[in-house]
N, C-alpha and C. Protein backbone atom coordinates (compact mmCIF):
# COMPACT_ATOMS: atom_id res chain seq x y z
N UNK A 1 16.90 18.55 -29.59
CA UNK A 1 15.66 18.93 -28.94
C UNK A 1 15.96 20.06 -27.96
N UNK A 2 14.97 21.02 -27.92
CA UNK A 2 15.53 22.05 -27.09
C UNK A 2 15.12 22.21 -25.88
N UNK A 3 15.86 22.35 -24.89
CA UNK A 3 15.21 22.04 -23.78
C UNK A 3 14.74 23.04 -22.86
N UNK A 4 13.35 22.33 -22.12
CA UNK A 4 12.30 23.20 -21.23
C UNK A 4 12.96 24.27 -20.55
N UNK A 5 12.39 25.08 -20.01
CA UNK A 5 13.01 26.19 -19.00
C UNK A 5 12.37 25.47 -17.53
N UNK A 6 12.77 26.07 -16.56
CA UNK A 6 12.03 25.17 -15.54
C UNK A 6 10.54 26.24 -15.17
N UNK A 7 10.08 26.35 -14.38
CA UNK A 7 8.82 26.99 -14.08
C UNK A 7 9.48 27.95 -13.40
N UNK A 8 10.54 28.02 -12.64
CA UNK A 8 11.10 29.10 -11.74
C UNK A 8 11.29 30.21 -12.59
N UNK A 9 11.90 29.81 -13.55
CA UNK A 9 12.81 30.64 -14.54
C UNK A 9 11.58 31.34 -15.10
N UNK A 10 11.18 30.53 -16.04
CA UNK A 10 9.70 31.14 -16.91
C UNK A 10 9.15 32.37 -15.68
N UNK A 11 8.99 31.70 -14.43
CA UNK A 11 8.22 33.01 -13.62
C UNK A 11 8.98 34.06 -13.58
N UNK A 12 10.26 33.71 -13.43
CA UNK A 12 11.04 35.04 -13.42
C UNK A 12 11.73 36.05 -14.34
N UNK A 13 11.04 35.25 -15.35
CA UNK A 13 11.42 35.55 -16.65
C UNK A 13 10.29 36.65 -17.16
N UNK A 14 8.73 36.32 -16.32
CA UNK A 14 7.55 37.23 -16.82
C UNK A 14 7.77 38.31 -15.83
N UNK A 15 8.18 38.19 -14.59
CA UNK A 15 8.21 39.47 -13.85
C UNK A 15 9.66 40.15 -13.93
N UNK A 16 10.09 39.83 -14.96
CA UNK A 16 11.42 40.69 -15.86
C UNK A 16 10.71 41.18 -16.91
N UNK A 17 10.10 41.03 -17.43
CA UNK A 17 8.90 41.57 -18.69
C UNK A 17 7.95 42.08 -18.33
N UNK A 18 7.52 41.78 -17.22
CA UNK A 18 6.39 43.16 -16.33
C UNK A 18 6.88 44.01 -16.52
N UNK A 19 8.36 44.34 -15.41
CA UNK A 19 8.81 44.98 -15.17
C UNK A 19 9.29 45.73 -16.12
N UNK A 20 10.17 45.56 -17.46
CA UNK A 20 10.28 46.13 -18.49
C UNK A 20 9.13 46.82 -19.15
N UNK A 21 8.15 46.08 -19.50
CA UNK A 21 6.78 47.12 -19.61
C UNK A 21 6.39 47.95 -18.79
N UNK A 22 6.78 47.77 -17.13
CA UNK A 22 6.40 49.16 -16.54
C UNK A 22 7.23 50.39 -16.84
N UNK A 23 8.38 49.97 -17.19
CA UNK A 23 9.42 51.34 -17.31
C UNK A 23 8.91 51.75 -18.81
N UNK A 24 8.84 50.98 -19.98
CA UNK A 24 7.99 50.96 -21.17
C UNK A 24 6.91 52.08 -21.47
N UNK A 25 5.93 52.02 -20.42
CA UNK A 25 4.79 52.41 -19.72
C UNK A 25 5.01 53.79 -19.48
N UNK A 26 5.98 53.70 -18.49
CA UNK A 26 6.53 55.09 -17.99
C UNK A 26 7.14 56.24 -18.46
N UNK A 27 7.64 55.73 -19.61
CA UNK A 27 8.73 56.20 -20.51
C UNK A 27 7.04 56.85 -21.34
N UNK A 28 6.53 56.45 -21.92
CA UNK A 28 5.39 56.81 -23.10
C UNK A 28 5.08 57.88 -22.25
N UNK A 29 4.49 57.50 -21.27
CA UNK A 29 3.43 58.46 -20.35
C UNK A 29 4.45 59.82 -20.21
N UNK A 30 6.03 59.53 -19.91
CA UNK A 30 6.65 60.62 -19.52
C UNK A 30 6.52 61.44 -21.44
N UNK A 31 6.79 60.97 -22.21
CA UNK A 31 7.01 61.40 -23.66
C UNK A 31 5.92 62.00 -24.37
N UNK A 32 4.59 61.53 -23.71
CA UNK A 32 3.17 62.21 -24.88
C UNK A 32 2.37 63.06 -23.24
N UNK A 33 2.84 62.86 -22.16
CA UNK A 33 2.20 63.84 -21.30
C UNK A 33 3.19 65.17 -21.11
N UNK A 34 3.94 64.92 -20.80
CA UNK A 34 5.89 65.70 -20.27
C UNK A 34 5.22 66.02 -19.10
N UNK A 35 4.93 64.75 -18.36
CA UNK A 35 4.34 64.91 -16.59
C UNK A 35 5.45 64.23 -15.98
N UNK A 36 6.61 64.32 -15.28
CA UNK A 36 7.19 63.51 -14.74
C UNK A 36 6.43 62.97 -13.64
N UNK A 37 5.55 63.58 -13.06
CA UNK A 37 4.72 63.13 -11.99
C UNK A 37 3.95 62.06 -12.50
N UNK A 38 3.31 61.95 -13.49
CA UNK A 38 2.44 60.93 -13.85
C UNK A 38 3.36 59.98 -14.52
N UNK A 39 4.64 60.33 -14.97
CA UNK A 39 5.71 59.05 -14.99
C UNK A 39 5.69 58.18 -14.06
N UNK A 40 6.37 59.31 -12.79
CA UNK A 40 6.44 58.39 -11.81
C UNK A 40 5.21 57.70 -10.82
N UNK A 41 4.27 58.03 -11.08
CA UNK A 41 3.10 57.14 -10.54
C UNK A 41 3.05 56.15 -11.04
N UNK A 42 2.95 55.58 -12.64
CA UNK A 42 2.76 54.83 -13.20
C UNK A 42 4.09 53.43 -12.79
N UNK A 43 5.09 54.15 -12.54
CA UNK A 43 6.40 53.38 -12.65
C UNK A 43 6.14 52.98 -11.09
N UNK A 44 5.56 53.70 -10.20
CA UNK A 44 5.36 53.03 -8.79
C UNK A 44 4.08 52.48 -8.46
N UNK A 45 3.29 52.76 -9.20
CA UNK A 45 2.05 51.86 -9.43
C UNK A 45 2.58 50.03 -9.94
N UNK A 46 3.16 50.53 -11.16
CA UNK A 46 3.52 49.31 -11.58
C UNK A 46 4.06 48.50 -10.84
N UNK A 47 5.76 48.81 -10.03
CA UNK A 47 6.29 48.24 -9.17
C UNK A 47 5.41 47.66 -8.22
N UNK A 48 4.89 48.15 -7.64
CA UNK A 48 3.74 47.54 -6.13
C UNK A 48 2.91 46.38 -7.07
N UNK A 49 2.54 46.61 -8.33
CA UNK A 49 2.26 44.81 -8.94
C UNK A 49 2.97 44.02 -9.01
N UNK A 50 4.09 44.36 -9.32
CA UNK A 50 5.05 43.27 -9.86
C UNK A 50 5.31 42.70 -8.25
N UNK A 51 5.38 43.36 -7.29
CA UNK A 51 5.82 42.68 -6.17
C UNK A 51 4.96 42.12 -5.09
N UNK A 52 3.32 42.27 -6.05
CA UNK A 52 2.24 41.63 -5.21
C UNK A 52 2.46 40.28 -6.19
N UNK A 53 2.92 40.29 -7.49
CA UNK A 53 2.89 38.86 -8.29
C UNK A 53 3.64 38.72 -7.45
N UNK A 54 5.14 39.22 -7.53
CA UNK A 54 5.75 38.17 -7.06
C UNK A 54 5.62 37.24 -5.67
N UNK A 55 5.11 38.25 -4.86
CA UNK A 55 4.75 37.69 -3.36
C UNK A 55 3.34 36.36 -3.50
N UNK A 56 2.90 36.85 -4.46
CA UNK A 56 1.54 35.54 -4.61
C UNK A 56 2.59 34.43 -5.26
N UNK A 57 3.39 34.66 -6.06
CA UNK A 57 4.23 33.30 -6.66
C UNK A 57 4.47 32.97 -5.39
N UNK A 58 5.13 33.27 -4.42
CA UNK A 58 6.16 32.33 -3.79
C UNK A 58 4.88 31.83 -2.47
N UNK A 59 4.20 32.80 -1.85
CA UNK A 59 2.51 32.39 -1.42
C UNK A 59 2.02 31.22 -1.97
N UNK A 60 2.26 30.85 -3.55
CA UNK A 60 1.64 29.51 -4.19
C UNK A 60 2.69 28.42 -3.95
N UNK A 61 4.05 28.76 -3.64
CA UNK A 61 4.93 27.61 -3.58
C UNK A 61 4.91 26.87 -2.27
N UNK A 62 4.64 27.92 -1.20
CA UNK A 62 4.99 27.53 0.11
C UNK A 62 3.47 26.78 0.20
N UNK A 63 1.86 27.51 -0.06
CA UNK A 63 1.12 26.39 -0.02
C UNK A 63 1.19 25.21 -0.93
N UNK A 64 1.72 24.96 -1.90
CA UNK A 64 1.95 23.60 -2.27
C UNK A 64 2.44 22.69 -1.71
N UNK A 65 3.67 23.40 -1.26
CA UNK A 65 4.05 22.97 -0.04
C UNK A 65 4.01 22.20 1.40
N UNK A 66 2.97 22.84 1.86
CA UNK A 66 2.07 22.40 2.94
C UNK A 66 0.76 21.61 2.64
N UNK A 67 0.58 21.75 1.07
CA UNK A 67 -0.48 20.81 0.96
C UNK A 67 0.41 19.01 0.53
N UNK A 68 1.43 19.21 0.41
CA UNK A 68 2.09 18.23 -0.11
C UNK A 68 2.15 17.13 0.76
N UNK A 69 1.34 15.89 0.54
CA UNK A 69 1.39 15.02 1.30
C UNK A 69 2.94 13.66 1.64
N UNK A 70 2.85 12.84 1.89
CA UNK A 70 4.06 12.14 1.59
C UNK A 70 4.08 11.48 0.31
N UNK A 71 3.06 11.50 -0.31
CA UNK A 71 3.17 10.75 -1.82
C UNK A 71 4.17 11.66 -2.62
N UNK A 72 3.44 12.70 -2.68
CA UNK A 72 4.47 13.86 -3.15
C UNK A 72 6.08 14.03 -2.73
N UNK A 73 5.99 14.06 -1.51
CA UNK A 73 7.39 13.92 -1.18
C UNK A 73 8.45 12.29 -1.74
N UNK A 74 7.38 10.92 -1.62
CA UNK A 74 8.08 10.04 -2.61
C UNK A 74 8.80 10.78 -3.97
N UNK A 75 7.61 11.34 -4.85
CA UNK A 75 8.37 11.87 -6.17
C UNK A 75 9.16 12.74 -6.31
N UNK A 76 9.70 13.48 -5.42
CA UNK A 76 10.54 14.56 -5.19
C UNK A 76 12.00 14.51 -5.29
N UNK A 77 12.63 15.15 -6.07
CA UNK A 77 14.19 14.47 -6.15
C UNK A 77 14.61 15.43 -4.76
N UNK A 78 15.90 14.68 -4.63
CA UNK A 78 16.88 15.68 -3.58
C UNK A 78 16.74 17.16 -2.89
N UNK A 79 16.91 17.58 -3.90
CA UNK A 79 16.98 19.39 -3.68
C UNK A 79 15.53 19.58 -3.28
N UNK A 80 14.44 19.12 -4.03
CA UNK A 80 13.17 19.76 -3.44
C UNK A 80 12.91 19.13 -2.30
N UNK A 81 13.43 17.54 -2.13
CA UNK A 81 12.93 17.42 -0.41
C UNK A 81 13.48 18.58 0.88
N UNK A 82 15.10 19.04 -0.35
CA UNK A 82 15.11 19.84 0.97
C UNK A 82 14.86 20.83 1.15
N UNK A 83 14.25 21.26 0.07
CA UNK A 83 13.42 22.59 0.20
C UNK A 83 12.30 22.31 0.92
N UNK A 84 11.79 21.09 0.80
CA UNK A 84 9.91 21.22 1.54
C UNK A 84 10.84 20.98 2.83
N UNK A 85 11.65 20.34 3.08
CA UNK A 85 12.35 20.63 4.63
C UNK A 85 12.19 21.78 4.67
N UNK A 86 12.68 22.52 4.74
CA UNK A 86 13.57 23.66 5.02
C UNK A 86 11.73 24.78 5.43
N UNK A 87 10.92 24.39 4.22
CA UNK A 87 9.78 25.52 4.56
C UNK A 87 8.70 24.51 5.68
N UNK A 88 8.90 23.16 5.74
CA UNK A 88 8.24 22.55 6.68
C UNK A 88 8.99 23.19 8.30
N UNK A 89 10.21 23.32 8.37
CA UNK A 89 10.39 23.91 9.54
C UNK A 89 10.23 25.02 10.01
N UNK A 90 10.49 26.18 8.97
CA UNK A 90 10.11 27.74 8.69
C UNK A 90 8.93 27.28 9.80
N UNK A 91 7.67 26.93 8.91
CA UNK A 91 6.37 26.87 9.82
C UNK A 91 6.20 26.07 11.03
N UNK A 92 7.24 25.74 11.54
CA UNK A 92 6.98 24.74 12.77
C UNK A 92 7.89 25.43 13.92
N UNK A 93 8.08 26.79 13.02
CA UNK A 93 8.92 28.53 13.85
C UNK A 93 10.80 28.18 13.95
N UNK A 94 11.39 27.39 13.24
CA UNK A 94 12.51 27.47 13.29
C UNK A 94 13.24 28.48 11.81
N UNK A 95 14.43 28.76 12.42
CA UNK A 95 14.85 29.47 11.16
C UNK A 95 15.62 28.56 10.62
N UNK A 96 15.44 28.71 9.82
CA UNK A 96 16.16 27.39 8.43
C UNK A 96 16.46 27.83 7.17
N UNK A 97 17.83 27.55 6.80
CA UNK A 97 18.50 27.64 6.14
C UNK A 97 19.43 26.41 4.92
N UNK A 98 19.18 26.24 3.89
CA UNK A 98 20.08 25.16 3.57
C UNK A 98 21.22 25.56 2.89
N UNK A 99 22.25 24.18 2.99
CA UNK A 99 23.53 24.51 2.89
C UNK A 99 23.37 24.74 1.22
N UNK A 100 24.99 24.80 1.35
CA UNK A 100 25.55 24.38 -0.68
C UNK A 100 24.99 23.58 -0.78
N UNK A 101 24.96 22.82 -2.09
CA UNK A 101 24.61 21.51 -2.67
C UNK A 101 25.95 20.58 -2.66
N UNK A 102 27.17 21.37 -2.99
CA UNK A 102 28.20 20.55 -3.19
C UNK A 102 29.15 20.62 -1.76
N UNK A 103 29.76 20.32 -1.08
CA UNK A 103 30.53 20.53 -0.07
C UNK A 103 29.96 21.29 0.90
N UNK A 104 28.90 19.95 1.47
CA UNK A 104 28.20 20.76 2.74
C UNK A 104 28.63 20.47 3.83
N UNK A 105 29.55 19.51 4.32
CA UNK A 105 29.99 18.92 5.54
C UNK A 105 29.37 18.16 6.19
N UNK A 106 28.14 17.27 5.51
CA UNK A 106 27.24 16.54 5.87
C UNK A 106 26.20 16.63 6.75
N UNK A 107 25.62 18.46 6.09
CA UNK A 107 24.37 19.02 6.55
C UNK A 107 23.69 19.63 5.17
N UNK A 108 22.05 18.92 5.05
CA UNK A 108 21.96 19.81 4.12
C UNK A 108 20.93 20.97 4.24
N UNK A 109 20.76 20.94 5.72
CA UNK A 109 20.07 22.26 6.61
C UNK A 109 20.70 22.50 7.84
N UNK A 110 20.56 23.83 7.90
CA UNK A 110 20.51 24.59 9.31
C UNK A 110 19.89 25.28 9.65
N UNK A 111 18.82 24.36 10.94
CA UNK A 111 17.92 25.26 11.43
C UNK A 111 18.03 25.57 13.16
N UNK A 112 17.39 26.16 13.39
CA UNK A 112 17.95 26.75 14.95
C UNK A 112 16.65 27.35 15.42
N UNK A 113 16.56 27.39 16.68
CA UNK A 113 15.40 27.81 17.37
C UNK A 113 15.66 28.23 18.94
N UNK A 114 15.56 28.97 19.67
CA UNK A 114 15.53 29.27 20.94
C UNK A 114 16.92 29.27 21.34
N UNK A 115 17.88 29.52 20.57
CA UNK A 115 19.29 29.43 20.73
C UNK A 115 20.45 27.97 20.68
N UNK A 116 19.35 27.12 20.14
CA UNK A 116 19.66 25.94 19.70
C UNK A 116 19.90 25.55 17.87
N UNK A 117 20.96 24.82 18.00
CA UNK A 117 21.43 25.25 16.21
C UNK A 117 21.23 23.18 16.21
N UNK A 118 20.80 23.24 15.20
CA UNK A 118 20.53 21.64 14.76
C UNK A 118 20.67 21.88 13.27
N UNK A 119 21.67 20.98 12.92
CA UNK A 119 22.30 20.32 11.35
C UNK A 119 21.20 19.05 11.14
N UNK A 120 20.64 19.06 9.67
CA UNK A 120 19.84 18.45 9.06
C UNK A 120 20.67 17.74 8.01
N UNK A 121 20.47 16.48 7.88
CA UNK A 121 20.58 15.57 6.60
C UNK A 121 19.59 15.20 6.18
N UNK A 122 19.28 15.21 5.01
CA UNK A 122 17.82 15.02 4.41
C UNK A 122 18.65 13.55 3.29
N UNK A 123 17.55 12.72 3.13
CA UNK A 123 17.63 11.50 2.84
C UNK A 123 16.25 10.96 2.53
N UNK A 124 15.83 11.53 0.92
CA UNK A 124 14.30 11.11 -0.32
C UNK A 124 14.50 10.24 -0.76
N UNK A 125 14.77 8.66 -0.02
CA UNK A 125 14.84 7.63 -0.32
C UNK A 125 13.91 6.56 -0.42
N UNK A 126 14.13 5.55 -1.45
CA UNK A 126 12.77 4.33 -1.76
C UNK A 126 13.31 3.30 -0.91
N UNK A 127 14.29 3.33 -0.64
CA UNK A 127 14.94 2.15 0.35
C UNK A 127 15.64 2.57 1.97
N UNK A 128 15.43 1.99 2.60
CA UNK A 128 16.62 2.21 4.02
C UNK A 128 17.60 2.83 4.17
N UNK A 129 17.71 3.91 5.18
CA UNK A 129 19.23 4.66 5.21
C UNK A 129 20.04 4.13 5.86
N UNK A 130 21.38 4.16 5.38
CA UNK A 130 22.32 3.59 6.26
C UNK A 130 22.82 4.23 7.04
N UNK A 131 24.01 3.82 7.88
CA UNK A 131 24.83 4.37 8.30
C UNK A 131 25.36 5.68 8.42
N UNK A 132 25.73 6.14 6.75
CA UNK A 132 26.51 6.95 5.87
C UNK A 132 26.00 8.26 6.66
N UNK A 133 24.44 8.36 6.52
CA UNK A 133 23.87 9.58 6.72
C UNK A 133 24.13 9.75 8.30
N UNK A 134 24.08 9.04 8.98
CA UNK A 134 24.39 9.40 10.66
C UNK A 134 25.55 9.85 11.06
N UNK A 135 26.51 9.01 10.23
CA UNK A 135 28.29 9.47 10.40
C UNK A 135 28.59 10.95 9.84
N UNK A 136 27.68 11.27 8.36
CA UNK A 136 27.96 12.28 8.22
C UNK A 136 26.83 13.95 8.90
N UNK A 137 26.05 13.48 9.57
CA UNK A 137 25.49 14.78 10.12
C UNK A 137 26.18 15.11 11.79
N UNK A 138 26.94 13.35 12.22
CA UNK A 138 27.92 13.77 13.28
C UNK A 138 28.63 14.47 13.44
N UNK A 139 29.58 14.27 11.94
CA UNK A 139 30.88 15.32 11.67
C UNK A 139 29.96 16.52 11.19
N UNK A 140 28.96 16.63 10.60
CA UNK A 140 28.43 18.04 10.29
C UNK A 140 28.27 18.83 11.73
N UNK A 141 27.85 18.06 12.96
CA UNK A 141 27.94 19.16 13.98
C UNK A 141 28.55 19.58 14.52
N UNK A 142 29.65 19.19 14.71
CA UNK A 142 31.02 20.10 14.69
C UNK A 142 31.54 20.84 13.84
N UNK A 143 31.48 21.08 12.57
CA UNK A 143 31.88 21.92 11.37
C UNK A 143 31.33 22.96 11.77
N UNK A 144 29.41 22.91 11.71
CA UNK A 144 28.42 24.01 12.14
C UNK A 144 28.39 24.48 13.30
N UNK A 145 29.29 24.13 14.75
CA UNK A 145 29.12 24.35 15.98
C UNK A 145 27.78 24.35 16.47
N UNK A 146 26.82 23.46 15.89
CA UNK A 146 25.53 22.88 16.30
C UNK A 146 25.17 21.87 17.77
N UNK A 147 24.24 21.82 18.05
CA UNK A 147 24.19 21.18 19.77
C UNK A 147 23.49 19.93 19.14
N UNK A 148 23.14 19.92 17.68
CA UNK A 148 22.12 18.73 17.26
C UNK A 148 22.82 18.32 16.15
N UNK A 149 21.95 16.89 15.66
CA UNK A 149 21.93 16.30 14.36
C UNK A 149 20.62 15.37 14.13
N UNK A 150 20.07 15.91 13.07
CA UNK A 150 19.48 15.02 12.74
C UNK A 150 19.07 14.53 11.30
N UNK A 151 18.95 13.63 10.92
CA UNK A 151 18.59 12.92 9.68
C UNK A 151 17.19 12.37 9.37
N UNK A 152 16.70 13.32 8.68
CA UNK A 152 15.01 13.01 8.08
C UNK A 152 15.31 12.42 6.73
N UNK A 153 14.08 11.25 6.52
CA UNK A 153 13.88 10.88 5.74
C UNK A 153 12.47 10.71 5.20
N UNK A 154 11.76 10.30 3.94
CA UNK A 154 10.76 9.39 3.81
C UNK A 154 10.36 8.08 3.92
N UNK A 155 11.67 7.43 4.10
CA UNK A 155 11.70 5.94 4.42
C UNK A 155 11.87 6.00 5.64
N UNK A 156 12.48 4.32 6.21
CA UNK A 156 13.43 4.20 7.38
C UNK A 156 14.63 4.08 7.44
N UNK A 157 15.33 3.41 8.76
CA UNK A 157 16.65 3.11 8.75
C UNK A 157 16.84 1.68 9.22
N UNK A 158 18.37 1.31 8.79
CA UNK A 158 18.85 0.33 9.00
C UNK A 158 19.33 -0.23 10.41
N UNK A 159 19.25 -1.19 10.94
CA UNK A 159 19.88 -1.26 12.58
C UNK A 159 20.79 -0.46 12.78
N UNK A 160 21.98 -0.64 12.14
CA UNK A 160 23.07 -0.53 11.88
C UNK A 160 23.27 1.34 11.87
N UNK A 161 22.34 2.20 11.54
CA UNK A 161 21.88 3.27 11.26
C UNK A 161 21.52 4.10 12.88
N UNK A 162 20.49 2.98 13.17
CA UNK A 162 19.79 3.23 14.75
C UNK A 162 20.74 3.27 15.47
N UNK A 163 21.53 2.41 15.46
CA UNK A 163 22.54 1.44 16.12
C UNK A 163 23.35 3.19 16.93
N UNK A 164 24.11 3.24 15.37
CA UNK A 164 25.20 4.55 14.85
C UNK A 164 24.10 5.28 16.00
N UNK A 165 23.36 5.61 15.47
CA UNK A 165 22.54 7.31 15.81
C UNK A 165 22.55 6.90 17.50
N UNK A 166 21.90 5.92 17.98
CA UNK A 166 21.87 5.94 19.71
C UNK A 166 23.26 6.12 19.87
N UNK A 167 24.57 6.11 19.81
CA UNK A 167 25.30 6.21 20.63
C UNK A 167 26.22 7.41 20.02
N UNK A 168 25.49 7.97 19.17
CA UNK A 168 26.02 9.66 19.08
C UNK A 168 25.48 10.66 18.84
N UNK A 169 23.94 9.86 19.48
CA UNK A 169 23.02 11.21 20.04
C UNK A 169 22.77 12.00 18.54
N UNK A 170 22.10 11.04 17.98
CA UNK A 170 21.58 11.97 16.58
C UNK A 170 20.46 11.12 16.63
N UNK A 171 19.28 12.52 16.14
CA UNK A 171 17.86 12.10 15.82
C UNK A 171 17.56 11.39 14.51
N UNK A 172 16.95 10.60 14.74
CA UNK A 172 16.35 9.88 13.43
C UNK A 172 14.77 10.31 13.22
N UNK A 173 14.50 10.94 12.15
CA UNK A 173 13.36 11.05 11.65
C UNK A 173 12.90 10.34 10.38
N UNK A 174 11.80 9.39 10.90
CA UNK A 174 11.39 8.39 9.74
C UNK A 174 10.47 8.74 9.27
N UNK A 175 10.39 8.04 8.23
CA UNK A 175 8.69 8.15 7.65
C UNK A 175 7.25 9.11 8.59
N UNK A 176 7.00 7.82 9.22
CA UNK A 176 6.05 8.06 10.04
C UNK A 176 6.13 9.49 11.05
N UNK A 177 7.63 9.61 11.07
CA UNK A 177 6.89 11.15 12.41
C UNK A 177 7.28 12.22 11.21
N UNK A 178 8.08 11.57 10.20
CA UNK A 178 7.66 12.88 9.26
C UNK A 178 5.89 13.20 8.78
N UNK A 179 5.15 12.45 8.84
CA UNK A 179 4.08 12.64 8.53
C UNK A 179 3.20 12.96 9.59
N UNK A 180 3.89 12.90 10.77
CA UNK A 180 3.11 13.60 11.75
C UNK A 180 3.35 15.09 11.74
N UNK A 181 4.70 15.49 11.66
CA UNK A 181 5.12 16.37 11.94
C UNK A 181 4.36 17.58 10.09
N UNK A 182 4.37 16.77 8.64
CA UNK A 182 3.21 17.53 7.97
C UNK A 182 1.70 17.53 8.51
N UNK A 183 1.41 16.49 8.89
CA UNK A 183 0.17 16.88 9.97
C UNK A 183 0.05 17.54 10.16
N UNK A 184 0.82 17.86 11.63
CA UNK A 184 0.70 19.05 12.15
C UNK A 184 0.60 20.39 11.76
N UNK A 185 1.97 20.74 10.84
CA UNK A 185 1.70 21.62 10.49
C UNK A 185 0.43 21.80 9.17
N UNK A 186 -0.34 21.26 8.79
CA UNK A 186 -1.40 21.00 7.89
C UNK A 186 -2.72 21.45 8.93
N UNK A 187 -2.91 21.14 9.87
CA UNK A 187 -3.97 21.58 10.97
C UNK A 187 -3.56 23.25 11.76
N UNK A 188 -2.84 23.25 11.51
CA UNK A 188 -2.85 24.94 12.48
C UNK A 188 -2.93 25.68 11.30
């Protein structure tokens, strides 16, 4: 069975084929006019579309984004929670960044604001976080030379979790103030 392309790809796959038809385009116009001028209009006409699509693609991702309630975020594997991280903070004015996927040092964001650097563990779980995630965004803030840590989730945490996080000063973000915090940004 052959398998799907993802939607990213397919999009980037048509504004590689725009784009080839604009030079396409350009090339004719230069060959049955012999205007290089009206070549190059066409070829910079074209360009300024391809990069209003592309700016409306990623315009449609980030509002999906923000329209995405926590149900949505339940179905979300890994990587996209931490992408709607990553653009949930963008808009809440931090700069954010996520790590590798593989050997992150037990951050899988870095965002920073007002000269403050805070390491993110993200954790799209149906059950309770443990421990694991607190121990590892500890050691992530020293790797990152960060002043923070914190660990968001869609669920909650375990005592044992709380426990960890009060006495090494790492934030826990649960369920609930994650959904304040899409709130919020959902109303401004």
């Amino acid at each position: 069975m052959a398998r799907r392309r993802s939607k990213k790809k397919q999009q980037q796959e048509t504004v590689n084929a725009m784009g080839a038809l604009v030079v396409l385009i350009g090339s004719g116009t230069l060959y049955f006019t012999k205007s290089l001028v009206a070549a190059a209009v066409i070829i910079v006409i074209g360009v300024i579309v391809i990069a209003m699509i592309a700016y409306l693609i990623h315009e449609a991702k980030v509002s999906r984004l923000r329209r995405s309630g926590i149900e949505q975020i339940d179905k979300m594997d890994g990587i996209q929670f931490e992408k709607y991280l990553e653009q949930l903070f963008r808009l809440q004015g931090y700069k954010a960044n996520m790590t590798r996927a593989q050997g992150d040092y037990g951050a899988d964001l870095v965002i920073s604001r007002n000269g403050e650097k805070i390491v993110v563990q993200a954790k799209r779980y149906s059950k309770n976080v443990g421990l694991k995630a607190v121990q590892e965004v500890h050691g992530a803030i020293a790797h990152y030379k960060a002043s923070a840590g914190w660990v968001v989730t869609n669920s909650g945490y375990t005592q044992q979790a709380r426990n960890l996080a009060v006495s090494n000063n790492v934030r826990l973000i649960g369920r609930d103030e994650l959904v304040e915090m899409i709130l919020l940004v959902k109303n401004k």
